[in-house]
PDB file of N, CA and C in Angstrom:
ATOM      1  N   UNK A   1       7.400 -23.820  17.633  1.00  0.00           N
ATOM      2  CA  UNK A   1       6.177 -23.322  17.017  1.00  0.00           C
ATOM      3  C   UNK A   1       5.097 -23.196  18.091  1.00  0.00           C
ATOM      4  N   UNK A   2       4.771 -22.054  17.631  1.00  0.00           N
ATOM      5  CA  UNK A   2       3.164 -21.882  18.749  1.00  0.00           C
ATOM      6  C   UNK A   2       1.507 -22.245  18.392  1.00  0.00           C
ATOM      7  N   UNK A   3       0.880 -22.777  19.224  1.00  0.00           N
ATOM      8  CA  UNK A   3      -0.345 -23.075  18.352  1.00  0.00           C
ATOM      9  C   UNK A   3      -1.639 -22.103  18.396  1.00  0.00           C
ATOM     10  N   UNK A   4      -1.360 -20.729  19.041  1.00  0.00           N
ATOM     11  CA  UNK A   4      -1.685 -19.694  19.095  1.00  0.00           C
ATOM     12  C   UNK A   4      -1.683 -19.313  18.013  1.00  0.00           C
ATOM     13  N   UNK A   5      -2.929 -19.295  16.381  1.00  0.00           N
ATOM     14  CA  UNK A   5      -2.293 -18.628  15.599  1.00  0.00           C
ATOM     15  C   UNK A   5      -2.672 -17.205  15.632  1.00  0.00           C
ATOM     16  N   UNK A   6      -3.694 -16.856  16.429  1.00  0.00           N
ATOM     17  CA  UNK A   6      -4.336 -15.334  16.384  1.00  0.00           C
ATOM     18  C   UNK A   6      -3.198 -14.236  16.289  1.00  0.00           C
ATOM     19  N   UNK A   7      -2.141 -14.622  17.142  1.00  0.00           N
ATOM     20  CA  UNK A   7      -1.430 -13.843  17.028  1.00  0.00           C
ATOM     21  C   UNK A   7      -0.651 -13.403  15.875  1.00  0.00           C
ATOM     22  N   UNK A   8      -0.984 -14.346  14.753  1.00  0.00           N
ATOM     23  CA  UNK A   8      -0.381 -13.869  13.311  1.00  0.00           C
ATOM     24  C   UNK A   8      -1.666 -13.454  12.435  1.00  0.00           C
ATOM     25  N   UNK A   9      -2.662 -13.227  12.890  1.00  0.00           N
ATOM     26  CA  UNK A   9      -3.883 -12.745  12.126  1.00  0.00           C
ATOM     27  C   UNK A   9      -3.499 -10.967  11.686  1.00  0.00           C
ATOM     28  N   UNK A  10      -2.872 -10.267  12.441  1.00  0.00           N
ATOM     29  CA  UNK A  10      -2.483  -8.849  11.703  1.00  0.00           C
ATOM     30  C   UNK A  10      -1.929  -8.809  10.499  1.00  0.00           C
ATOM     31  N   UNK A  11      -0.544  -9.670  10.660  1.00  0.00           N
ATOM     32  CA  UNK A  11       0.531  -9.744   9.402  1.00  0.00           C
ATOM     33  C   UNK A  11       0.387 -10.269   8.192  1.00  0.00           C
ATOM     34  N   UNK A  12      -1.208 -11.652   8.352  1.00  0.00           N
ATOM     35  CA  UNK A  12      -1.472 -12.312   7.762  1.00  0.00           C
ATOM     36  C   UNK A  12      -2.729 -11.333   6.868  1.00  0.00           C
ATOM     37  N   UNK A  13      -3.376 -10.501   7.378  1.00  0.00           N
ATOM     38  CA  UNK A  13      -4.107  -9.814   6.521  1.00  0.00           C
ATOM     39  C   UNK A  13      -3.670  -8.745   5.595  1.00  0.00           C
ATOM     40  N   UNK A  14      -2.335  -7.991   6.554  1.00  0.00           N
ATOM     41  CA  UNK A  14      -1.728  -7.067   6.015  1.00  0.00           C
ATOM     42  C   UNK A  14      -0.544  -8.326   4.606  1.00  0.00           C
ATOM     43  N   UNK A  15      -0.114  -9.055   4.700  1.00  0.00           N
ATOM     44  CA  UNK A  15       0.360  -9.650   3.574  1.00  0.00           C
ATOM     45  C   UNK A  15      -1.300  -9.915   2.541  1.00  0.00           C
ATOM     46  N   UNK A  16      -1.887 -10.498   2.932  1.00  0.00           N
ATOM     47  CA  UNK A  16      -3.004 -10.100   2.152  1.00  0.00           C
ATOM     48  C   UNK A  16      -3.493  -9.091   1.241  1.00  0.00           C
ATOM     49  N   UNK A  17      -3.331  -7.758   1.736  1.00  0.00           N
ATOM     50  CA  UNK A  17      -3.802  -7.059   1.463  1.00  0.00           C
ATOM     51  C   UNK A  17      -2.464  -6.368   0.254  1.00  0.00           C
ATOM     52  N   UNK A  18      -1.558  -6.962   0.359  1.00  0.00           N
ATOM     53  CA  UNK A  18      -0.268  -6.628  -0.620  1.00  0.00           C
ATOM     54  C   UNK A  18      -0.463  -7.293  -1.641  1.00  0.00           C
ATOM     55  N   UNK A  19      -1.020  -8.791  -1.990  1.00  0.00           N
ATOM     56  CA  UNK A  19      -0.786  -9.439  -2.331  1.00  0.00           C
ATOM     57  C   UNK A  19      -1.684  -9.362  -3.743  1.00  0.00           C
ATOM     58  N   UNK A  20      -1.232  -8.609  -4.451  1.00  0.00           N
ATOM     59  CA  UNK A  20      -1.975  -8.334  -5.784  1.00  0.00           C
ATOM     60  C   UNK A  20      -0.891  -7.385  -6.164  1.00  0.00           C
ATOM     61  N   UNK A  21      -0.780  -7.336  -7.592  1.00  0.00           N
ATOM     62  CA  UNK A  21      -0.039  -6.698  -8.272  1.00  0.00           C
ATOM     63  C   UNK A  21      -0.282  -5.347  -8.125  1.00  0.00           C
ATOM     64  N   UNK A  22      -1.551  -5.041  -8.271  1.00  0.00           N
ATOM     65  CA  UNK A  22      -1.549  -3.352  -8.490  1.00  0.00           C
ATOM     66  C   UNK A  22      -1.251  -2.688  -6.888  1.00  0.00           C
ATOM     67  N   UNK A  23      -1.469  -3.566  -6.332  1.00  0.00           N
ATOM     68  CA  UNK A  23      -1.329  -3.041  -4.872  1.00  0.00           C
ATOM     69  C   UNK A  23       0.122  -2.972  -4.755  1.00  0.00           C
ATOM     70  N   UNK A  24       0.764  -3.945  -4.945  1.00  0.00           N
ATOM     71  CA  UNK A  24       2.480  -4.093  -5.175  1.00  0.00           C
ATOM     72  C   UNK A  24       3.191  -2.949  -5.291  1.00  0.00           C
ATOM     73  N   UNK A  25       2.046  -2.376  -6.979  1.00  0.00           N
ATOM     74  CA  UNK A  25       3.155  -1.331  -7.425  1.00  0.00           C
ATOM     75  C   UNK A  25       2.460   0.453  -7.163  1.00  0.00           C
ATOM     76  N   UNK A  26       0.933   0.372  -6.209  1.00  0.00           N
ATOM     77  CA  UNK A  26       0.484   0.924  -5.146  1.00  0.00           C
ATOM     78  C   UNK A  26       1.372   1.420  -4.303  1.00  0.00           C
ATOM     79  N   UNK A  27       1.983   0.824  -3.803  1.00  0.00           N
ATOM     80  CA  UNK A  27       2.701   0.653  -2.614  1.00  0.00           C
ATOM     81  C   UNK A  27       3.996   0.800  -2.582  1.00  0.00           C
ATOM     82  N   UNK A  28       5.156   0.076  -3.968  1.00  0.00           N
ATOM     83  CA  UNK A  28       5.983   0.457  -4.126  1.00  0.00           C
ATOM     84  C   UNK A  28       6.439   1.999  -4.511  1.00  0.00           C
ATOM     85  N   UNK A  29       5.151   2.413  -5.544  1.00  0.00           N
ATOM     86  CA  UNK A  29       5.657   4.024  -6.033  1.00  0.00           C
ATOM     87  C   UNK A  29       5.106   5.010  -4.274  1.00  0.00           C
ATOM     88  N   UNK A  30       4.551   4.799  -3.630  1.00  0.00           N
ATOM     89  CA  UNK A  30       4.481   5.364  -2.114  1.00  0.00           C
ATOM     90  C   UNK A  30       5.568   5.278  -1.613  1.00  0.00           C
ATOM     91  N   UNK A  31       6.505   4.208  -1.559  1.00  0.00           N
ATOM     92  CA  UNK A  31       7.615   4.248  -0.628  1.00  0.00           C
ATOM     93  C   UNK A  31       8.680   4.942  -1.613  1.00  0.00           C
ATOM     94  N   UNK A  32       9.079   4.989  -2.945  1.00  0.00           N
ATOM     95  CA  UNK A  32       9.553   5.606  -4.009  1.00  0.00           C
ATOM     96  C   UNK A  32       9.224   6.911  -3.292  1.00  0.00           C
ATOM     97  N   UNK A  33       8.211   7.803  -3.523  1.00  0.00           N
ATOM     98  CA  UNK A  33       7.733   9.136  -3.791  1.00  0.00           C
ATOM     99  C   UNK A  33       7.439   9.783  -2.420  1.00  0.00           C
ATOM    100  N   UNK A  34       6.906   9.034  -1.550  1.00  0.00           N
ATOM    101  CA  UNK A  34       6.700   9.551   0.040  1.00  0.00           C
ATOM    102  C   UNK A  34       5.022   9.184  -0.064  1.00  0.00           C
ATOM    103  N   UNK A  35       4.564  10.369  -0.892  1.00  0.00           N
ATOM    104  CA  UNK A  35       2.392  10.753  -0.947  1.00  0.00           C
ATOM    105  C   UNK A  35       2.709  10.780  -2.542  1.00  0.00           C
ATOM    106  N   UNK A  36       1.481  10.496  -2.463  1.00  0.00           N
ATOM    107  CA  UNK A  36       0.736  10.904  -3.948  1.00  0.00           C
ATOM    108  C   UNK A  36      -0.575  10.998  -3.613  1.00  0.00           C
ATOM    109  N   UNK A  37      -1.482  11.211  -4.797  1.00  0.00           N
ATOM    110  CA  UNK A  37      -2.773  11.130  -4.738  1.00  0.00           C
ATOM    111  C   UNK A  37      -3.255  10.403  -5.826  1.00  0.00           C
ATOM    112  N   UNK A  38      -4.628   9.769  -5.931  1.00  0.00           N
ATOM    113  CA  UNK A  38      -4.959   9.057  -6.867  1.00  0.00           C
ATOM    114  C   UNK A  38      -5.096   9.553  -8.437  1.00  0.00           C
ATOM    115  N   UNK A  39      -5.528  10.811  -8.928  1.00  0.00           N
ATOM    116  CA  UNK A  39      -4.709  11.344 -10.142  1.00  0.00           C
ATOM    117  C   UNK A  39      -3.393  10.716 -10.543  1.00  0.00           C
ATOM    118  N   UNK A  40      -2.194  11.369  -9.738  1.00  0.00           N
ATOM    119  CA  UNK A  40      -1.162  10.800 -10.498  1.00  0.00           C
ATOM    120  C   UNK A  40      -1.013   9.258 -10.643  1.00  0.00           C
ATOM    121  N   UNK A  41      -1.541   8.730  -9.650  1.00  0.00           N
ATOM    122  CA  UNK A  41      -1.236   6.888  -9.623  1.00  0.00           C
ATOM    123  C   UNK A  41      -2.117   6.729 -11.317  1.00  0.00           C
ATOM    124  N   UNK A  42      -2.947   7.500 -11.153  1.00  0.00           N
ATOM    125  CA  UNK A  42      -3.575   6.869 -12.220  1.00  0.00           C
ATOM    126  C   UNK A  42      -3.384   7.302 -13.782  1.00  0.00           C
ATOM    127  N   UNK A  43      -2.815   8.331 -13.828  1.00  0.00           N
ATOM    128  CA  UNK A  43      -1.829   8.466 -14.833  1.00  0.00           C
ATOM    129  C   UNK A  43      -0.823   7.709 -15.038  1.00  0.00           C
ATOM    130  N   UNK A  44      -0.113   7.429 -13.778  1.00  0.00           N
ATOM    131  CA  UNK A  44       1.406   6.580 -14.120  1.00  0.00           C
ATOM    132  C   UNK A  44       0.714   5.184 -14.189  1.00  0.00           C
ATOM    133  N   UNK A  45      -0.409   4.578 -13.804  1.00  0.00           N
ATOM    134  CA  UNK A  45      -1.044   2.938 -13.874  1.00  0.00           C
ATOM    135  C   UNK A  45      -1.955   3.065 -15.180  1.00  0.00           C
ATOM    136  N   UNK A  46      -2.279   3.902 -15.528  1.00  0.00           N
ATOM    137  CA  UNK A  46      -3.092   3.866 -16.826  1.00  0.00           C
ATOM    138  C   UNK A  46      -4.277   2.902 -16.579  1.00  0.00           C
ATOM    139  N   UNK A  47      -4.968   3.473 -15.044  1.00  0.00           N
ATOM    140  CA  UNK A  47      -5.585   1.974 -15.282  1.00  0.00           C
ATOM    141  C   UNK A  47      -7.252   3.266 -14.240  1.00  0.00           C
ATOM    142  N   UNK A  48      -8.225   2.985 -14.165  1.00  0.00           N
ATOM    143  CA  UNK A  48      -8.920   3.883 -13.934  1.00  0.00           C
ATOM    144  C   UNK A  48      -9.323   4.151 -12.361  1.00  0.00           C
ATOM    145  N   UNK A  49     -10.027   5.591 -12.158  1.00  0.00           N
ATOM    146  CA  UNK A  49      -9.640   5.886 -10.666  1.00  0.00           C
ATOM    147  C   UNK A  49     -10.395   4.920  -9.699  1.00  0.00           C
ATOM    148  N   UNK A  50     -11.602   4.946 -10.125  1.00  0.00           N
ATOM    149  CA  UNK A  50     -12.591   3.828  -9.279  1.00  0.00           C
ATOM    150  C   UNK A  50     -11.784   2.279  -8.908  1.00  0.00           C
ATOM    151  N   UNK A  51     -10.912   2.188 -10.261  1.00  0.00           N
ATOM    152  CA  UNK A  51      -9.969   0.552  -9.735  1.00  0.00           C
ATOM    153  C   UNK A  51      -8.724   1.348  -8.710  1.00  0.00           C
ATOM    154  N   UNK A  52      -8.335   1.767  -8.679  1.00  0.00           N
ATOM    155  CA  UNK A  52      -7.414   2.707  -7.550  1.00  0.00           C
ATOM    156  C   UNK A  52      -8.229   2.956  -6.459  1.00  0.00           C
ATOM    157  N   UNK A  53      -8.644   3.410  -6.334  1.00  0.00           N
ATOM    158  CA  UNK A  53      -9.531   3.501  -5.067  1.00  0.00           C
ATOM    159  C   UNK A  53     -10.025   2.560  -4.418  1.00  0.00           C
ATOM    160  N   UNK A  54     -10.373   1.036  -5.057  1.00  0.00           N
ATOM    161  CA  UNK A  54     -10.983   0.203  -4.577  1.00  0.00           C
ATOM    162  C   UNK A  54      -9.259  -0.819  -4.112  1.00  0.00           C
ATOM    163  N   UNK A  55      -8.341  -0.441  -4.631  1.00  0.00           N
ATOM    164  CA  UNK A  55      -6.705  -1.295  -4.642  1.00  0.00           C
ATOM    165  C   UNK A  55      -6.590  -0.685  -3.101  1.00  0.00           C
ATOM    166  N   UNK A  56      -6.744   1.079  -2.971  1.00  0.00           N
ATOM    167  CA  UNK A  56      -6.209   1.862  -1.875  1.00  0.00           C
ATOM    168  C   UNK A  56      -7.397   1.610  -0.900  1.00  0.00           C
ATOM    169  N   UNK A  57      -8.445   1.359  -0.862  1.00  0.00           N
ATOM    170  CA  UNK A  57      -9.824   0.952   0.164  1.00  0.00           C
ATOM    171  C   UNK A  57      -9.136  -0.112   0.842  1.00  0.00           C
ATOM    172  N   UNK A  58      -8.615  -1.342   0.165  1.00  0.00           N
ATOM    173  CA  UNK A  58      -7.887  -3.031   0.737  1.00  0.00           C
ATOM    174  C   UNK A  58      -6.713  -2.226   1.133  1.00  0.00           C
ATOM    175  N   UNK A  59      -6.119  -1.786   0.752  1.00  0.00           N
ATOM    176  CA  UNK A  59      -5.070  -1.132   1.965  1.00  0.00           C
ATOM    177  C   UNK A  59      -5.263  -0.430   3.246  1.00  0.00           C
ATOM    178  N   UNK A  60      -6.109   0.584   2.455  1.00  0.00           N
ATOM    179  CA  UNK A  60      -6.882   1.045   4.211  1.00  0.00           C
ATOM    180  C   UNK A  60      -7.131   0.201   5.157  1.00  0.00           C
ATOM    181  N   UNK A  61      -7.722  -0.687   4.603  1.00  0.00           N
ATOM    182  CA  UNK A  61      -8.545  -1.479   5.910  1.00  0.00           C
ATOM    183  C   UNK A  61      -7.818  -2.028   6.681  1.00  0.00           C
ATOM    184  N   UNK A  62      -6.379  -2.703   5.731  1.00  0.00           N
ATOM    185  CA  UNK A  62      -5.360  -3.782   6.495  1.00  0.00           C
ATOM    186  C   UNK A  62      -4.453  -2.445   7.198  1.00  0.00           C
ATOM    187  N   UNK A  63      -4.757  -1.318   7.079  1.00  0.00           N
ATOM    188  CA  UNK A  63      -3.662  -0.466   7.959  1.00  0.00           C
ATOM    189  C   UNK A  63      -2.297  -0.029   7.290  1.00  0.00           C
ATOM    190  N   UNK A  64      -2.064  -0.364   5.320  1.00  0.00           N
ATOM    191  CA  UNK A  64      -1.003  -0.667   5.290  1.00  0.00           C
ATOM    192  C   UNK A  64      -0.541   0.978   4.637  1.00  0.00           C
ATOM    193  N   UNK A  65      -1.969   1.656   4.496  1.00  0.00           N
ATOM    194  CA  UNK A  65      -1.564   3.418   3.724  1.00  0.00           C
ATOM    195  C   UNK A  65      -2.760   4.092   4.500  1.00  0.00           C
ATOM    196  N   UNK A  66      -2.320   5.268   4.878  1.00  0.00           N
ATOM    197  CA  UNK A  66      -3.367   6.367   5.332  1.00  0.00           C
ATOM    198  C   UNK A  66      -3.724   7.426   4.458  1.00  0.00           C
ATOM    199  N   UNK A  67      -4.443   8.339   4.231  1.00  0.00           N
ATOM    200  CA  UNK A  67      -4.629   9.524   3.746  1.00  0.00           C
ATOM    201  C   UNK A  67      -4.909  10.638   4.306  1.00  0.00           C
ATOM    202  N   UNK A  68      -4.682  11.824   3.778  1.00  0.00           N
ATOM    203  CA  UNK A  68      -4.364  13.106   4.357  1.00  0.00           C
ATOM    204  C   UNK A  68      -5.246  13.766   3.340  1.00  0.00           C
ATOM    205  N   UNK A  69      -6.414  14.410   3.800  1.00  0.00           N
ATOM    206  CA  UNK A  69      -6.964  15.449   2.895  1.00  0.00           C
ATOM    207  C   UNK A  69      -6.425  16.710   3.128  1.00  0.00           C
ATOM    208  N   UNK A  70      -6.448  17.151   1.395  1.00  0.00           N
ATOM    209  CA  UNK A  70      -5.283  18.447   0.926  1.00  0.00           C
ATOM    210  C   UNK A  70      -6.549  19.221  -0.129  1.00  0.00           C
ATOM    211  N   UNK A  71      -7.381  19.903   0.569  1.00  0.00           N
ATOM    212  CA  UNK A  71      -8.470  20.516  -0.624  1.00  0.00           C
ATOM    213  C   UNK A  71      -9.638  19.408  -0.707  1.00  0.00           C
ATOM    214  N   UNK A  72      -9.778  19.358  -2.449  1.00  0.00           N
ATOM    215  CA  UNK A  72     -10.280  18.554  -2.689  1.00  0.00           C
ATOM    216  C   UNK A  72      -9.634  16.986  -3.219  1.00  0.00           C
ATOM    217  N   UNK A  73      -8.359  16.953  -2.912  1.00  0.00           N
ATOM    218  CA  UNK A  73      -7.865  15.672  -3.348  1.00  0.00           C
ATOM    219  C   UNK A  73      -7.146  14.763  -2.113  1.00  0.00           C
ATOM    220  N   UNK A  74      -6.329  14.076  -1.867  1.00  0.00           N
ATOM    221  CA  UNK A  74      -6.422  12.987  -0.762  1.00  0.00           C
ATOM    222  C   UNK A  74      -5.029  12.401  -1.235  1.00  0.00           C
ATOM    223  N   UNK A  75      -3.814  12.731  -0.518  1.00  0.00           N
ATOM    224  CA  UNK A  75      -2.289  11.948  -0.375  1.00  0.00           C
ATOM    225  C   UNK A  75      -2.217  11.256   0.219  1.00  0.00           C
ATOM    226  N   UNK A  76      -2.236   9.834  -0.188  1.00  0.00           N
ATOM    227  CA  UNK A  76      -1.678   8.555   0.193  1.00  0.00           C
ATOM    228  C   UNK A  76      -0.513   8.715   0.761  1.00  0.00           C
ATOM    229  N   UNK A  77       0.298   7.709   1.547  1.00  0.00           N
ATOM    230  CA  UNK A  77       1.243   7.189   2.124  1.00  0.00           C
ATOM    231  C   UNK A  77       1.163   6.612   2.598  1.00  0.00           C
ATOM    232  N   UNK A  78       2.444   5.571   2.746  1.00  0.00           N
ATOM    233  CA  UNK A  78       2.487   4.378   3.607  1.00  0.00           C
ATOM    234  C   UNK A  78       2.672   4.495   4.948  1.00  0.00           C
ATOM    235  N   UNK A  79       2.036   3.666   5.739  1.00  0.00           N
ATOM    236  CA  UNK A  79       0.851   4.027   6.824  1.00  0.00           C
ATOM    237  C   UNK A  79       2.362   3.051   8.212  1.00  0.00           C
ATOM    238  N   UNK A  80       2.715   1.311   7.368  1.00  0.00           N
ATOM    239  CA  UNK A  80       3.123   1.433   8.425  1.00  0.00           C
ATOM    240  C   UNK A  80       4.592   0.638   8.144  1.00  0.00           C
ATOM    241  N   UNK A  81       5.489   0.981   8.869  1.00  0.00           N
ATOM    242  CA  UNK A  81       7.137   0.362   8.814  1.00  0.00           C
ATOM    243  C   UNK A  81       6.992  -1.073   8.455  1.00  0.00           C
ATOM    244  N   UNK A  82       6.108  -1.539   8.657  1.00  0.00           N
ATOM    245  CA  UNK A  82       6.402  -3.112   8.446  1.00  0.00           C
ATOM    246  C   UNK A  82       6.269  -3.275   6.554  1.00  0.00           C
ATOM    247  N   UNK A  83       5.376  -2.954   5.906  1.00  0.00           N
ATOM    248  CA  UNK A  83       5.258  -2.748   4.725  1.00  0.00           C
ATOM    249  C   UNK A  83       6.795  -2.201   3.818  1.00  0.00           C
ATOM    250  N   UNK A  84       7.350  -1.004   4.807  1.00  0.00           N
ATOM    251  CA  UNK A  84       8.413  -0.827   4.027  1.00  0.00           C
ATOM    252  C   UNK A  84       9.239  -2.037   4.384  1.00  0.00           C
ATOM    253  N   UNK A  85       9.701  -2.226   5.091  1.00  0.00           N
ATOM    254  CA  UNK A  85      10.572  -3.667   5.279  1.00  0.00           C
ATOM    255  C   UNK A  85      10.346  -4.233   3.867  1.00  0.00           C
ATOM    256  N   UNK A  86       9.100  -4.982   4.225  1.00  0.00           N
ATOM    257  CA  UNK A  86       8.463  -6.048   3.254  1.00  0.00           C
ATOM    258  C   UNK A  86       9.453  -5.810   2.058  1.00  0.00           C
ATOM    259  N   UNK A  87       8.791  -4.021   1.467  1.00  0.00           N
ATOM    260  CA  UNK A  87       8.832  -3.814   0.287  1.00  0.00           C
ATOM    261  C   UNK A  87      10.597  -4.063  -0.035  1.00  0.00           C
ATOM    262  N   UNK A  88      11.199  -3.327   0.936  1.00  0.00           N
ATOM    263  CA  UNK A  88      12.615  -3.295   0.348  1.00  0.00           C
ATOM    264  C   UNK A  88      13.382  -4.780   0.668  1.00  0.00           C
ATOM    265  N   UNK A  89      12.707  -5.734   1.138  1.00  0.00           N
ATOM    266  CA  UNK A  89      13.308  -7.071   0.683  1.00  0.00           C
ATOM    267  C   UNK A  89      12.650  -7.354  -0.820  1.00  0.00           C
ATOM    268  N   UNK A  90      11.425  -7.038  -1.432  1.00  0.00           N
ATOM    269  CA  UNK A  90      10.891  -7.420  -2.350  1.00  0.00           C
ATOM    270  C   UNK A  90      11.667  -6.624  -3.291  1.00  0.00           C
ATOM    271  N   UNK A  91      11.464  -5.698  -3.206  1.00  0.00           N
ATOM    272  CA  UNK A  91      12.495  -4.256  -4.461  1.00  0.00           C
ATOM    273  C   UNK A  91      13.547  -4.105  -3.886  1.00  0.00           C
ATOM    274  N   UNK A  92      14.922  -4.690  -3.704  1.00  0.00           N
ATOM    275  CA  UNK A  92      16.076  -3.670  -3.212  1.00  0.00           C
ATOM    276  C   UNK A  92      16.642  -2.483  -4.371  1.00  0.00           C
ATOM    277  N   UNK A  93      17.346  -1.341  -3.617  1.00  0.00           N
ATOM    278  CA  UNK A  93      17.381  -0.306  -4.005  1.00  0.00           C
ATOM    279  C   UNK A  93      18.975  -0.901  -5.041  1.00  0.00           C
ATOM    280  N   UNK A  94      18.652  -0.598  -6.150  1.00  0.00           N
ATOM    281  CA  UNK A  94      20.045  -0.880  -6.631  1.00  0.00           C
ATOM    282  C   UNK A  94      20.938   0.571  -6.688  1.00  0.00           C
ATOM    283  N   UNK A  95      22.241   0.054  -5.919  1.00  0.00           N
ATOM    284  CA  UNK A  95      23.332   0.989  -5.908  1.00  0.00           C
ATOM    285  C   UNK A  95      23.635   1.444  -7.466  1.00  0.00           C
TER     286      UNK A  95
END
């Protein structure tokens, strides 16, 4: 063990920043679908855009989804390989 912990301050925010349900399933339908935009999340979450936006803001910050402006609307995706890992030990793909 090292007593350096700075060096786990990235992984430790980015698990952070997963670590809520809506973000979970944020994140899971991204690696599912590739992009979306906050419309459809919020149709399929039934839950409203301002709470989506503020789920996808805590992702931004930790680095874990980027966005791509397309017009007037904005496709999410997951931003970085370590997240998918995560995810597909958390969800494996059933054969």
């Amino acid at each position: 063990m090292e007593k350096d912990y700075r060096q786990y301050s990235e992984s430790a925010e980015l698990l952070k920043a997963m670590a809520h349900p809506v973000r979970l399933c944020i994140l899971r339908g991204l690696m599912e679908k590739g992009d979306c935009n906050v419309s459809h999340m919020q149709h399929c979450l039934d839950l409203p855009q301002s709470t989506i936006s503020m789920h996808l803001q805590k992702l931004r910050a930790a680095g874990a989804v980027e966005g791509e402006r397309n017009g007037l609307e904005i496709n999410y995706r997951i931003k970085n390989d370590k997240i998918k890992g995560l995810l597909e030990c958390l969800f494996p793909v059933r054969k």
